[in-house]
PDB file of N, CA and C in Angstrom:
ATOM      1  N   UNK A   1     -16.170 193.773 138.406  1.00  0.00           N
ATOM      2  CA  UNK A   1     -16.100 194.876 139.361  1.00  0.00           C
ATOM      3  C   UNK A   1     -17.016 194.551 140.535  1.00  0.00           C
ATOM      4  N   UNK A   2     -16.972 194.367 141.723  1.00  0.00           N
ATOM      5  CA  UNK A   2     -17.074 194.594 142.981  1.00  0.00           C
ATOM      6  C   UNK A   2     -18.173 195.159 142.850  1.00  0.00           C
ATOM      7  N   UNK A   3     -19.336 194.979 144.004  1.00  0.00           N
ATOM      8  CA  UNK A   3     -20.283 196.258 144.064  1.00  0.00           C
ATOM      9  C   UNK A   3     -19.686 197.458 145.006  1.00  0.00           C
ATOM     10  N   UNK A   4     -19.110 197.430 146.018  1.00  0.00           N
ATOM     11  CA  UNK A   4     -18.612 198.668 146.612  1.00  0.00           C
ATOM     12  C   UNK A   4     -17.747 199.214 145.776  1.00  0.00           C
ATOM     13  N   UNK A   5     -17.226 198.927 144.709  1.00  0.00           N
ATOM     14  CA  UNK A   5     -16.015 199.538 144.141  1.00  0.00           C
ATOM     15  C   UNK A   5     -16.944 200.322 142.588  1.00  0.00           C
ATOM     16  N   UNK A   6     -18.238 199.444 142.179  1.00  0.00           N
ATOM     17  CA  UNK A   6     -19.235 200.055 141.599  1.00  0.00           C
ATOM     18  C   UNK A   6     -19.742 201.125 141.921  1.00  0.00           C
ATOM     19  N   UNK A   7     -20.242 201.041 143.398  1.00  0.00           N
ATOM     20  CA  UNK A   7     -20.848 201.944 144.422  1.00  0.00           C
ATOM     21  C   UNK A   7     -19.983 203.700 144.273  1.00  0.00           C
ATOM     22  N   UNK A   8     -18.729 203.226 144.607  1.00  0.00           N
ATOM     23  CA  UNK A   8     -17.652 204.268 144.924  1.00  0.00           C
ATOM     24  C   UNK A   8     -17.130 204.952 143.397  1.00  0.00           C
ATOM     25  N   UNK A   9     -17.474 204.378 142.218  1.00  0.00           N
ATOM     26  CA  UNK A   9     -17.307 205.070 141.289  1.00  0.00           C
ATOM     27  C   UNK A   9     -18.333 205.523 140.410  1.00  0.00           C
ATOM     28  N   UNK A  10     -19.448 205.118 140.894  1.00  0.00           N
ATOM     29  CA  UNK A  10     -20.898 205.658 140.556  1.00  0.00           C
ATOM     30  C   UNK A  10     -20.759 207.153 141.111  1.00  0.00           C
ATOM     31  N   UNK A  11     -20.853 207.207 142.581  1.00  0.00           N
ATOM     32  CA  UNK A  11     -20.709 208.386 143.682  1.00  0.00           C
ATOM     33  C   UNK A  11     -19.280 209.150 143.166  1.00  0.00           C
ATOM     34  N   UNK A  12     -18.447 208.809 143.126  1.00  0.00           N
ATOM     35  CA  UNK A  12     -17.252 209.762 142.127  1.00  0.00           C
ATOM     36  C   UNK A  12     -17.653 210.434 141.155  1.00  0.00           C
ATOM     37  N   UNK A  13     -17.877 210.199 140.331  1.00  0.00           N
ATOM     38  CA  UNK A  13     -19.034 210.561 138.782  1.00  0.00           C
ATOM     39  C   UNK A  13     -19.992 211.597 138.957  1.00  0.00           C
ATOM     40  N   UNK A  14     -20.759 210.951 139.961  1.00  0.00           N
ATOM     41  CA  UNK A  14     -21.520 211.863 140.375  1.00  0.00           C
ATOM     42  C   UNK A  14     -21.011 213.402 140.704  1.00  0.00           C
ATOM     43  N   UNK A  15     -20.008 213.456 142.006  1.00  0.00           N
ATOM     44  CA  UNK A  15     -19.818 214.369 142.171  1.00  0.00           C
ATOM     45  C   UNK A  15     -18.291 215.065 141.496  1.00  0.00           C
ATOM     46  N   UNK A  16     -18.324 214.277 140.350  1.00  0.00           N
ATOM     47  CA  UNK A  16     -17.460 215.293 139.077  1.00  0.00           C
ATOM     48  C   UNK A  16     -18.597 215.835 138.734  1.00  0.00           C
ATOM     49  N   UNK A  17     -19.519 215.382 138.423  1.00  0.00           N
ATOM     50  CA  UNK A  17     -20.465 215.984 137.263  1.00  0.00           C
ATOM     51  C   UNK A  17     -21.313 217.336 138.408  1.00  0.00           C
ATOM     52  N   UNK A  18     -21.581 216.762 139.702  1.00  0.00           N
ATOM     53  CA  UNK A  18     -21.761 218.076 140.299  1.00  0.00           C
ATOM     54  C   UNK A  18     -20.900 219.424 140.661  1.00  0.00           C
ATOM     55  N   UNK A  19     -19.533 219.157 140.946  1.00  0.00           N
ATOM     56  CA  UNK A  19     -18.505 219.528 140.924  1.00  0.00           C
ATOM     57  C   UNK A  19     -18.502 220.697 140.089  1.00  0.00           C
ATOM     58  N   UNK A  20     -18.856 219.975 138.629  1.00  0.00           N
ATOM     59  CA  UNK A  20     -18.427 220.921 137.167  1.00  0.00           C
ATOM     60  C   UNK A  20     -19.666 222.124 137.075  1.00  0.00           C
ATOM     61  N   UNK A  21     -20.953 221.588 137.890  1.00  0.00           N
ATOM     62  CA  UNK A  21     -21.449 222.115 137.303  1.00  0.00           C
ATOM     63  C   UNK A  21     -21.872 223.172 138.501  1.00  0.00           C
ATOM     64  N   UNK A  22     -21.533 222.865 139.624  1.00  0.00           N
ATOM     65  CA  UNK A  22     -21.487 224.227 140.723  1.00  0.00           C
ATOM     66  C   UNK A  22     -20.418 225.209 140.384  1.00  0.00           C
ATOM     67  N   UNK A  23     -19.119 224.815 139.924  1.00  0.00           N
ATOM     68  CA  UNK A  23     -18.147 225.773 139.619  1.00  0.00           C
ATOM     69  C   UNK A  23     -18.561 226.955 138.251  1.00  0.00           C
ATOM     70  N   UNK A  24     -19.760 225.928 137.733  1.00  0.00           N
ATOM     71  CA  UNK A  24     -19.938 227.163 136.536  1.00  0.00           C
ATOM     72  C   UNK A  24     -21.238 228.116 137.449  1.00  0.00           C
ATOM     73  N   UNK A  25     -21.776 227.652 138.219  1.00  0.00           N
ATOM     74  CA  UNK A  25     -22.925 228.134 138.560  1.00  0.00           C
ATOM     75  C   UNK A  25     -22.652 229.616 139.321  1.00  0.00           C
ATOM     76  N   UNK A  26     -21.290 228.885 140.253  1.00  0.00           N
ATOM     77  CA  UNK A  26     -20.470 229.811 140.698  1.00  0.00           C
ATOM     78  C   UNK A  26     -19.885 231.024 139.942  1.00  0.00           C
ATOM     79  N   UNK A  27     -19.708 230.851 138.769  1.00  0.00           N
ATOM     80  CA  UNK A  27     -18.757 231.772 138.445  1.00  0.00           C
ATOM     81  C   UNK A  27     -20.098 232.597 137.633  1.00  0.00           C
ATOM     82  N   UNK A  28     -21.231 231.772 137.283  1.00  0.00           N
ATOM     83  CA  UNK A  28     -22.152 232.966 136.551  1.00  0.00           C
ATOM     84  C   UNK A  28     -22.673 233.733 137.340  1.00  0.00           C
ATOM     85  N   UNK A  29     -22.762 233.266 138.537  1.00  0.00           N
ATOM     86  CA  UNK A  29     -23.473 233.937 139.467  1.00  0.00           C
ATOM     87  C   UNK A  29     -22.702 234.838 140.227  1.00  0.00           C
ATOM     88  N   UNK A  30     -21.336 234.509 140.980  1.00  0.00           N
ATOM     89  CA  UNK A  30     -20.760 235.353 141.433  1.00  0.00           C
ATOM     90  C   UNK A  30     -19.718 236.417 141.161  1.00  0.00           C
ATOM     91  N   UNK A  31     -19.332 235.691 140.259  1.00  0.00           N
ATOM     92  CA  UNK A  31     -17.653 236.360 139.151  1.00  0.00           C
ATOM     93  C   UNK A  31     -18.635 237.011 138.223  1.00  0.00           C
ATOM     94  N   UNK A  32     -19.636 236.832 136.996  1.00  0.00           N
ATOM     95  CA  UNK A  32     -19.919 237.395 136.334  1.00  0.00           C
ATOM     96  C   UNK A  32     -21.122 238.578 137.029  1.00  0.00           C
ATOM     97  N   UNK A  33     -21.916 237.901 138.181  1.00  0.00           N
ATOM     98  CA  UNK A  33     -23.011 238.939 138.205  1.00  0.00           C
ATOM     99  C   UNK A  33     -22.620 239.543 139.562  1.00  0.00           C
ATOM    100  N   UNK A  34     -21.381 239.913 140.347  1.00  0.00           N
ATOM    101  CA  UNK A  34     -21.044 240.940 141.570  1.00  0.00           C
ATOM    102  C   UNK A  34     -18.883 241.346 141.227  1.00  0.00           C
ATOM    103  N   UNK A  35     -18.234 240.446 140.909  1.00  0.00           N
ATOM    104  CA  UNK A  35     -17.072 240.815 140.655  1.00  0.00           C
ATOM    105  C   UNK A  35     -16.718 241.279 139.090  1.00  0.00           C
ATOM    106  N   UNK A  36     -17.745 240.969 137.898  1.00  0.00           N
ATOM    107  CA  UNK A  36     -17.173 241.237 136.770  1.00  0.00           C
ATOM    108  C   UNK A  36     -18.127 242.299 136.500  1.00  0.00           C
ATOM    109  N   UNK A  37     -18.714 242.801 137.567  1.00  0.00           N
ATOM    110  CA  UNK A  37     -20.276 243.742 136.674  1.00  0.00           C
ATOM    111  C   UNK A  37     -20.164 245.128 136.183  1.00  0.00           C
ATOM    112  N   UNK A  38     -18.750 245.716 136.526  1.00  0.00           N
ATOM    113  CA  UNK A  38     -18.515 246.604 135.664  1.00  0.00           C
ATOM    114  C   UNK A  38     -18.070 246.259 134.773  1.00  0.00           C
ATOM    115  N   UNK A  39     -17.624 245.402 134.152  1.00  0.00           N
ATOM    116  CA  UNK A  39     -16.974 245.313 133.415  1.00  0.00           C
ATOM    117  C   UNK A  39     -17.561 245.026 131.899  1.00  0.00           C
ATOM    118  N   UNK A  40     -18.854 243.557 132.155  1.00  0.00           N
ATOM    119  CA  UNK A  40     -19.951 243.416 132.032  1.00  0.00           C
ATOM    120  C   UNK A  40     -21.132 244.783 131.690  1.00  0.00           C
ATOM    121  N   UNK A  41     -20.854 245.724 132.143  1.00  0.00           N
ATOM    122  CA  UNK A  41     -21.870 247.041 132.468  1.00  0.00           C
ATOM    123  C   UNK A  41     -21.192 247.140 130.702  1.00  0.00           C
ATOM    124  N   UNK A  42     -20.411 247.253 130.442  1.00  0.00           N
ATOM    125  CA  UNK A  42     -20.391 247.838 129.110  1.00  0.00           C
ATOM    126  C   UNK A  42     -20.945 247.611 128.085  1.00  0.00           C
ATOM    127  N   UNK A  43     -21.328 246.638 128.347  1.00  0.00           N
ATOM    128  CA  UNK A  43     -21.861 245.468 126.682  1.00  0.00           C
ATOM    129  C   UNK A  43     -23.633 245.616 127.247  1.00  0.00           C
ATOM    130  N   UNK A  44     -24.017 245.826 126.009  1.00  0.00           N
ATOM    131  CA  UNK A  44     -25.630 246.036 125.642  1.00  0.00           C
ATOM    132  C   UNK A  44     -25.969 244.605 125.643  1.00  0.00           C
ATOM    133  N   UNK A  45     -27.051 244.355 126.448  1.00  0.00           N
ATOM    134  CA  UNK A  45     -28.250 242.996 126.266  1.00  0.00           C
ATOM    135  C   UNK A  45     -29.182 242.513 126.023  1.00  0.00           C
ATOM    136  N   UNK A  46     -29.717 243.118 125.153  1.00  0.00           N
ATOM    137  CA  UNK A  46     -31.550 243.095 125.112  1.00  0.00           C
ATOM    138  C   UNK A  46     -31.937 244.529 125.858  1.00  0.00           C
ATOM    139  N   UNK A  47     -31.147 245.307 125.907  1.00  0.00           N
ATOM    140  CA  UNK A  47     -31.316 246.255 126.108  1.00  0.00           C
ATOM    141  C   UNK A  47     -31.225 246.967 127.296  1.00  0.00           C
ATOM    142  N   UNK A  48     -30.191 246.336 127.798  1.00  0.00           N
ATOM    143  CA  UNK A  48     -29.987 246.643 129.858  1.00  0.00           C
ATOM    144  C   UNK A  48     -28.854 246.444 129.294  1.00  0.00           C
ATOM    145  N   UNK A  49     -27.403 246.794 130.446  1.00  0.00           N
ATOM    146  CA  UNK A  49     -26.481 246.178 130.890  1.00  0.00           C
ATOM    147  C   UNK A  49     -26.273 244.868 130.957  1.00  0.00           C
ATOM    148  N   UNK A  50     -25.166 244.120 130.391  1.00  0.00           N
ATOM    149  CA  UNK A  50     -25.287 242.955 130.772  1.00  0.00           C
ATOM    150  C   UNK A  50     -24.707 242.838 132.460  1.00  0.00           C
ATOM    151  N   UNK A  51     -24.547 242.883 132.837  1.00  0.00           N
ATOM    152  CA  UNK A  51     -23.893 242.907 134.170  1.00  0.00           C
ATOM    153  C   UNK A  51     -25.006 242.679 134.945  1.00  0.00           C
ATOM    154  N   UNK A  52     -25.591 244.029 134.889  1.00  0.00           N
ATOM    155  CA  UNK A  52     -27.108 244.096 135.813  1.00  0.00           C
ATOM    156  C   UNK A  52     -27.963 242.736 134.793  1.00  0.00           C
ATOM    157  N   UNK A  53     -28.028 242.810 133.694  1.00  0.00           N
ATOM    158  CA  UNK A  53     -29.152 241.666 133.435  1.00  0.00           C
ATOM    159  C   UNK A  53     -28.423 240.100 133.676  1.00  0.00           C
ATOM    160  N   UNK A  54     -26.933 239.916 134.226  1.00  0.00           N
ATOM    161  CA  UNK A  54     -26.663 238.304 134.216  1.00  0.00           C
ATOM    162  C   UNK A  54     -26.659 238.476 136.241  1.00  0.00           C
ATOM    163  N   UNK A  55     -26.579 239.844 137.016  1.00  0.00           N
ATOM    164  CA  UNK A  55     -26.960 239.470 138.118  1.00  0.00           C
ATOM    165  C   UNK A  55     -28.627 239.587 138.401  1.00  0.00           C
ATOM    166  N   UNK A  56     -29.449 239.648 137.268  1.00  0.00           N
ATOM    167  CA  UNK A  56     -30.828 239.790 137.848  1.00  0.00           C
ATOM    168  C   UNK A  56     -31.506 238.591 137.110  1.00  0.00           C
ATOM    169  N   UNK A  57     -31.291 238.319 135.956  1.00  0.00           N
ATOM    170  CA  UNK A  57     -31.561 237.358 135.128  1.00  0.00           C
ATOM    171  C   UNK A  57     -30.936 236.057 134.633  1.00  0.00           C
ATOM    172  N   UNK A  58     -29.877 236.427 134.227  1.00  0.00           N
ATOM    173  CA  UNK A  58     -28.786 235.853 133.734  1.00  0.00           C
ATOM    174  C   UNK A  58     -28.682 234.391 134.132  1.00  0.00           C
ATOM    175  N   UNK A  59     -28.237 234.647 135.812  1.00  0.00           N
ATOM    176  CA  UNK A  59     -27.772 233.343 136.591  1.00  0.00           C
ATOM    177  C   UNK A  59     -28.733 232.706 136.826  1.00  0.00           C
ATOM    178  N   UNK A  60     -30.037 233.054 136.713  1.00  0.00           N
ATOM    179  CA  UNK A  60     -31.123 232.387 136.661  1.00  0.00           C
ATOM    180  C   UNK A  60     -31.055 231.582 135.599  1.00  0.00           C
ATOM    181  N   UNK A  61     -31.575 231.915 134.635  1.00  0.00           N
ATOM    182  CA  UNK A  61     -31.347 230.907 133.700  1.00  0.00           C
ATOM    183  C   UNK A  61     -30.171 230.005 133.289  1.00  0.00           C
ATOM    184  N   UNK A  62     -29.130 230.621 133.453  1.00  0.00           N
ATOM    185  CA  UNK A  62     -27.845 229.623 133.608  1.00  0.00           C
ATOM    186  C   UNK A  62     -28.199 228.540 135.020  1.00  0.00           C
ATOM    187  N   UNK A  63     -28.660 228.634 135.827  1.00  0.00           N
ATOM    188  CA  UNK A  63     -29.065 227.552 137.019  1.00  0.00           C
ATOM    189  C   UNK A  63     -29.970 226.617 136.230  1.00  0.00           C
ATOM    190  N   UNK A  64     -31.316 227.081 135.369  1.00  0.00           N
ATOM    191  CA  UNK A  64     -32.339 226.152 134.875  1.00  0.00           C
ATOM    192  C   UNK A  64     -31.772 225.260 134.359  1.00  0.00           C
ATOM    193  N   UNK A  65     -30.770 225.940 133.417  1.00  0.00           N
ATOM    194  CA  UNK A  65     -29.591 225.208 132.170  1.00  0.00           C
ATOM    195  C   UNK A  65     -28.997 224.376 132.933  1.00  0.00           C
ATOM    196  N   UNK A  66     -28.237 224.598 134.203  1.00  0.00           N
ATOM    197  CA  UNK A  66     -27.449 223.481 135.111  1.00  0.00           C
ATOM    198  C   UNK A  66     -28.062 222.056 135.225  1.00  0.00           C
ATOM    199  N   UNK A  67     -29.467 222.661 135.549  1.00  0.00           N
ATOM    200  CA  UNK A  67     -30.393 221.407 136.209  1.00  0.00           C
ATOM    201  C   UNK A  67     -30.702 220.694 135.394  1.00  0.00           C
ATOM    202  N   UNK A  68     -31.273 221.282 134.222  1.00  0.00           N
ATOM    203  CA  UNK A  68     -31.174 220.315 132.858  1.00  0.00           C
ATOM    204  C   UNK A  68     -30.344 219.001 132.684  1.00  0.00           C
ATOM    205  N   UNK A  69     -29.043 220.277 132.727  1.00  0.00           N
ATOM    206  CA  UNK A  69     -27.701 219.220 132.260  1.00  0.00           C
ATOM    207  C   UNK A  69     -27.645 218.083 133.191  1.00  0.00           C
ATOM    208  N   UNK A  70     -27.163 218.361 134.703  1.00  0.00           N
ATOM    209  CA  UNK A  70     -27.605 217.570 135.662  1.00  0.00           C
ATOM    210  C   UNK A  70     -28.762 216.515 135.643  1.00  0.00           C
ATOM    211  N   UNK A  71     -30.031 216.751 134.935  1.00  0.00           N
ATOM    212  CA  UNK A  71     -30.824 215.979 135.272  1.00  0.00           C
ATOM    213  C   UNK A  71     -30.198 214.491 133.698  1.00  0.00           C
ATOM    214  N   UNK A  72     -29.940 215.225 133.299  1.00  0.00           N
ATOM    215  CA  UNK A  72     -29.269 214.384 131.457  1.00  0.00           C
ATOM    216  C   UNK A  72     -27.718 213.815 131.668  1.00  0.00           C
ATOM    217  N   UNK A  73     -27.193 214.382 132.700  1.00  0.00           N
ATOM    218  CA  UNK A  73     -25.905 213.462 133.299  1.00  0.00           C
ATOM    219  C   UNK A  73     -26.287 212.397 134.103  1.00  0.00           C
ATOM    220  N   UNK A  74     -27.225 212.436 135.278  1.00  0.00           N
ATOM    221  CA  UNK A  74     -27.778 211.587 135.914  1.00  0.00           C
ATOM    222  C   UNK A  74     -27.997 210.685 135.382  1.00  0.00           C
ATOM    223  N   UNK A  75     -29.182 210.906 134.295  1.00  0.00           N
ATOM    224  CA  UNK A  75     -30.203 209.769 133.528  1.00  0.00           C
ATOM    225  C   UNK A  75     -28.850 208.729 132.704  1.00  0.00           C
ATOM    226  N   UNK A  76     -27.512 209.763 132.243  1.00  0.00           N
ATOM    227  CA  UNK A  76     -26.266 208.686 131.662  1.00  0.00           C
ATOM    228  C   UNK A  76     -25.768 207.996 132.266  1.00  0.00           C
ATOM    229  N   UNK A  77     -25.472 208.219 133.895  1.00  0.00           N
ATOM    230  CA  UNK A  77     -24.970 207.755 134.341  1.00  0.00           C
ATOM    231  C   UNK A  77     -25.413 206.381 134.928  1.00  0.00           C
ATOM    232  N   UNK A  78     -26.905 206.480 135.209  1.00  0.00           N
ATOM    233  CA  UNK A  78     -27.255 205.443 136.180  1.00  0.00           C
ATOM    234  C   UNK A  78     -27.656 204.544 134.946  1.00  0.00           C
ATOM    235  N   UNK A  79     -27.353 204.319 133.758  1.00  0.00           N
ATOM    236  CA  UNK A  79     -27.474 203.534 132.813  1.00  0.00           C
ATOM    237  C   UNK A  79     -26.249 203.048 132.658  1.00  0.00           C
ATOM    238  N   UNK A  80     -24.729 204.271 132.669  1.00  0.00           N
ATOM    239  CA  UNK A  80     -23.545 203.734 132.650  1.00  0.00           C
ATOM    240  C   UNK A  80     -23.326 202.006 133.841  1.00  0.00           C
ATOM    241  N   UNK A  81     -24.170 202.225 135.375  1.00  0.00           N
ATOM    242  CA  UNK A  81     -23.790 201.859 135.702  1.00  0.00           C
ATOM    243  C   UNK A  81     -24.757 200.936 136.329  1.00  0.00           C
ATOM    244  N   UNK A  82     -25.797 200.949 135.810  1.00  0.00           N
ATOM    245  CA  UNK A  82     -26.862 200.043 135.640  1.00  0.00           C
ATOM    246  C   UNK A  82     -27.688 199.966 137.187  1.00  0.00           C
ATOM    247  N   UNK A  83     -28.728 201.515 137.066  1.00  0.00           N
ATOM    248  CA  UNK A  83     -29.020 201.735 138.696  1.00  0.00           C
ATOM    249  C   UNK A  83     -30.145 202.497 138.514  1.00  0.00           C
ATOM    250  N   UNK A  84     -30.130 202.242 136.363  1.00  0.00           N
ATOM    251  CA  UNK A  84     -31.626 203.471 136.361  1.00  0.00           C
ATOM    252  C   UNK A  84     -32.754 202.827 136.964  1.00  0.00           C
ATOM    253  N   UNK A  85     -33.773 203.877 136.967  1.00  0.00           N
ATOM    254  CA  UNK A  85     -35.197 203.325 137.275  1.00  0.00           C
ATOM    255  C   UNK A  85     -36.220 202.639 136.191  1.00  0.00           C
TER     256      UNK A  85
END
C-alpha cells in the first residue's frame, strides 16, 4: 500500500469513527434532551425526570463516554496503521 493511499484511509477511519460518534452525541443531546423530553418526562431517574435529567446531565456524561471511546478508537487505529506515538 502506497503512503497516500495509507494516508487517505487512515483519515477515512478516522472520520467514520468521528462520524459515529457525533451522530450519537447528537441524538443524546438533541433528540433525547429538547425533541424527546416529553416523552422522556415520564420515566423516573434517580429521582427527576429523565428528560430534564438527560438535558441537564445526561448528555454530559454521554459526551465524557464519547471521548473515552474516541480516545480508545484513536489509540486502535494509529496502531492499525502504524502512526502511534
Amino acid at each position: 500500500m502506497s503512503s497516500n493511499s495509507n494516508h487517505d484511509a487512515y483519515w477515512k477511519a478516522n472520520l467514520k469513527l468521528m462520524g459515529v460518534l457525533l451522530a450519537i452525541w447528537f441524538f443524546v443531546s438533541y433528540v433525547c434532551g429538547i425533541l424527546l423530553v416529553e416523552q422522556l418526562n415520564q420515566i423516573q431517574f434517580a429521582g427527576f425526570k429523565l428528560g430534564f435529567w438527560m438535558a441537564q446531565q445526561g448528555s454530559l456524561y454521554v459526551f465524557l463516554v464519547l471521548i473515552w471511546v474516541y480516545v480508545r478508537g484513536m489509540n486502535k487505529l494509529d496502531k492499525k496503521f502504524d502512526v502511534e506515538e
